[in-house]
C-alpha atoms as a PDB file:
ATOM      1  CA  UNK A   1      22.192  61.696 -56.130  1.00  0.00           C
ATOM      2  CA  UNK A   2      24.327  62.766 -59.324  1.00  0.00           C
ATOM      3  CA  UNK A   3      21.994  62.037 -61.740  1.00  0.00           C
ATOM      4  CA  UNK A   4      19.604  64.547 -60.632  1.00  0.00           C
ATOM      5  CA  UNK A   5      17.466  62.185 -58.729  1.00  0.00           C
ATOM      6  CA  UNK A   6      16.663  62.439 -55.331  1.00  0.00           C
ATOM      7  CA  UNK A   7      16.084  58.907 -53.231  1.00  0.00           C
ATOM      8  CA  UNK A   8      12.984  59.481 -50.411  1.00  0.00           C
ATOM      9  CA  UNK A   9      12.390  57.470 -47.476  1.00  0.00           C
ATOM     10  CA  UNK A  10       8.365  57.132 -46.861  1.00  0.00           C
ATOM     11  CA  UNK A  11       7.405  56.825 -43.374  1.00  0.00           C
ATOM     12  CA  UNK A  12       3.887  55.967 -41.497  1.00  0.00           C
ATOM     13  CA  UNK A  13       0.926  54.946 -43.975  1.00  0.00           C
ATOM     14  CA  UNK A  14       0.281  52.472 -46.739  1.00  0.00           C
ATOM     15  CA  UNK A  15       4.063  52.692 -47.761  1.00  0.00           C
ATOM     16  CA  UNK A  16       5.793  52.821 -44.718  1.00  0.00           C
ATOM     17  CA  UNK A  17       9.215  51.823 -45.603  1.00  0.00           C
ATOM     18  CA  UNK A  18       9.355  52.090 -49.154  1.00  0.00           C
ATOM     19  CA  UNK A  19      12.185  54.312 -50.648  1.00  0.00           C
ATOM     20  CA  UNK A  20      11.596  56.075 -54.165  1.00  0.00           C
ATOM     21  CA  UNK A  21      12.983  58.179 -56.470  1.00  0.00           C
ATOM     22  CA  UNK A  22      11.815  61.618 -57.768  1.00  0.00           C
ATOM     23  CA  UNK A  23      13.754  63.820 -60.174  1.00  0.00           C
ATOM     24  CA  UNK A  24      14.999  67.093 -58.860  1.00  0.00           C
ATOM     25  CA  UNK A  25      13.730  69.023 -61.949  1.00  0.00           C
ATOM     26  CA  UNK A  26      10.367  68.315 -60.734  1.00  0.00           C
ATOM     27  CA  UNK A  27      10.888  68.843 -57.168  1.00  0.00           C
ATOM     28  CA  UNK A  28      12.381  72.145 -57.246  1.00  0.00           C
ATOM     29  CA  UNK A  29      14.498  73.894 -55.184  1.00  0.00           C
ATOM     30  CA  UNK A  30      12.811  74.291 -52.209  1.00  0.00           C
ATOM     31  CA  UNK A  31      12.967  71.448 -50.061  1.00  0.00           C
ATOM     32  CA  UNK A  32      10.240  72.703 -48.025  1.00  0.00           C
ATOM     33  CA  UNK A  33       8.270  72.341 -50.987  1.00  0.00           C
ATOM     34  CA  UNK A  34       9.104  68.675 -51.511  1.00  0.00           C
ATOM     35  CA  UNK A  35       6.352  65.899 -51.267  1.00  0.00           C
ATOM     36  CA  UNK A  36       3.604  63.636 -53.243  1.00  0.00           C
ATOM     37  CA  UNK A  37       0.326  62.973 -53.466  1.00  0.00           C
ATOM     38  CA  UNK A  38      -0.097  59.323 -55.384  1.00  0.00           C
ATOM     39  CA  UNK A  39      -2.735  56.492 -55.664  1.00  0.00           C
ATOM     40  CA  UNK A  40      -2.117  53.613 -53.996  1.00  0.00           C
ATOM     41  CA  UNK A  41      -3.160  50.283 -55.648  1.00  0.00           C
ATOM     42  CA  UNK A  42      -4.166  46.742 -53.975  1.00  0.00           C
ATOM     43  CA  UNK A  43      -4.747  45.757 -50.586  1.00  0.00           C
ATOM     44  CA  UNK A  44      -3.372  48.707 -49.343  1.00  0.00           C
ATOM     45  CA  UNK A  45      -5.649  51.391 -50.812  1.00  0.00           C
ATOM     46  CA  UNK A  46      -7.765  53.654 -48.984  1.00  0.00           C
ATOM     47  CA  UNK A  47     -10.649  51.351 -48.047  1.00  0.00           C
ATOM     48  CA  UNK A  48     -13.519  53.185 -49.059  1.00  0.00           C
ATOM     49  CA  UNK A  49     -12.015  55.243 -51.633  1.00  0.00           C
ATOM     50  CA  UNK A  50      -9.600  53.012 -54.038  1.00  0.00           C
ATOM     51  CA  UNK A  51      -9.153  56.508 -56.175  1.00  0.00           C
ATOM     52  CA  UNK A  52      -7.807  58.805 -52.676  1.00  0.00           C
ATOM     53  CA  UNK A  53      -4.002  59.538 -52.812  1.00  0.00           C
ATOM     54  CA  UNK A  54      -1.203  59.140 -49.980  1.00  0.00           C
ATOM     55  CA  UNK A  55       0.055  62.469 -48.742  1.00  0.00           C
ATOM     56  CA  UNK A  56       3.405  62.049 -47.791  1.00  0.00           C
ATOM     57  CA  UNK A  57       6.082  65.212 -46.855  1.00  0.00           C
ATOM     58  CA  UNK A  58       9.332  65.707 -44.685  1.00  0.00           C
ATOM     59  CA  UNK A  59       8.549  67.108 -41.692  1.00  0.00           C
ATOM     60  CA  UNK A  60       9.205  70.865 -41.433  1.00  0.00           C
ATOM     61  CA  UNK A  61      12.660  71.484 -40.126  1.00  0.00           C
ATOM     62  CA  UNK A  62      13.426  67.889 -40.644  1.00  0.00           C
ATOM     63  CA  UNK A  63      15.573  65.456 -43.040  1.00  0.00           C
ATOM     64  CA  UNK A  64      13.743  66.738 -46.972  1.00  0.00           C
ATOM     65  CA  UNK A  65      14.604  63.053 -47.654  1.00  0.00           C
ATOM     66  CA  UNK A  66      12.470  61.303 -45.052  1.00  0.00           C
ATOM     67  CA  UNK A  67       9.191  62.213 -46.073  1.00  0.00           C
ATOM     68  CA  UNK A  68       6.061  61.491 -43.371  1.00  0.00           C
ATOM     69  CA  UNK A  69       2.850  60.412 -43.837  1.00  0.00           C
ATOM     70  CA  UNK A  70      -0.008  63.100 -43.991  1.00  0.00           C
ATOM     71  CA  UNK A  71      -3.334  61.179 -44.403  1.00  0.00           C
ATOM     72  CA  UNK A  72      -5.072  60.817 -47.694  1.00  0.00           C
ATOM     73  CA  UNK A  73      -6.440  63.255 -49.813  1.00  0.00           C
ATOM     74  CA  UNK A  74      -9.846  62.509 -52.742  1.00  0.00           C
END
């Protein structure tokens, strides 16, 4: 994107589908590097842990704008 933002696909997990936007200054460079850890509120939160965070990241070799599902992480 011009601004400096980068627009992610999310794929698998609680936010399968979603898209979202990170700023480049805090991605980096690296592409490989790319990826998130976040909480995920409501129904759709780690059911015995509400506090766990979704791991997504692109797969390695793959689109750095399609990132996958990991699992989640306390």
């Amino acid at each position: 994107m011009d601004d400096g933002m980068v627009r992610v696909e999310l794929v698998g997990g609680p936010l399968d589908g979603e898209t979202q936007e990170h700023a480049l200054a805090d991605l980096g460079p690296d592409t490989d590097a790319w990826g998130t850890h976040m909480v995920v509120d409501g129904p759709r939160c780690h059911p015995h842990d509400p506090a766990a965070r979704a791991v997504y990241e692109p797969e390695d070799g793959g689109d750095p704008h399609r990132w996958t599902w990991r699992g989640w992480s306390p």
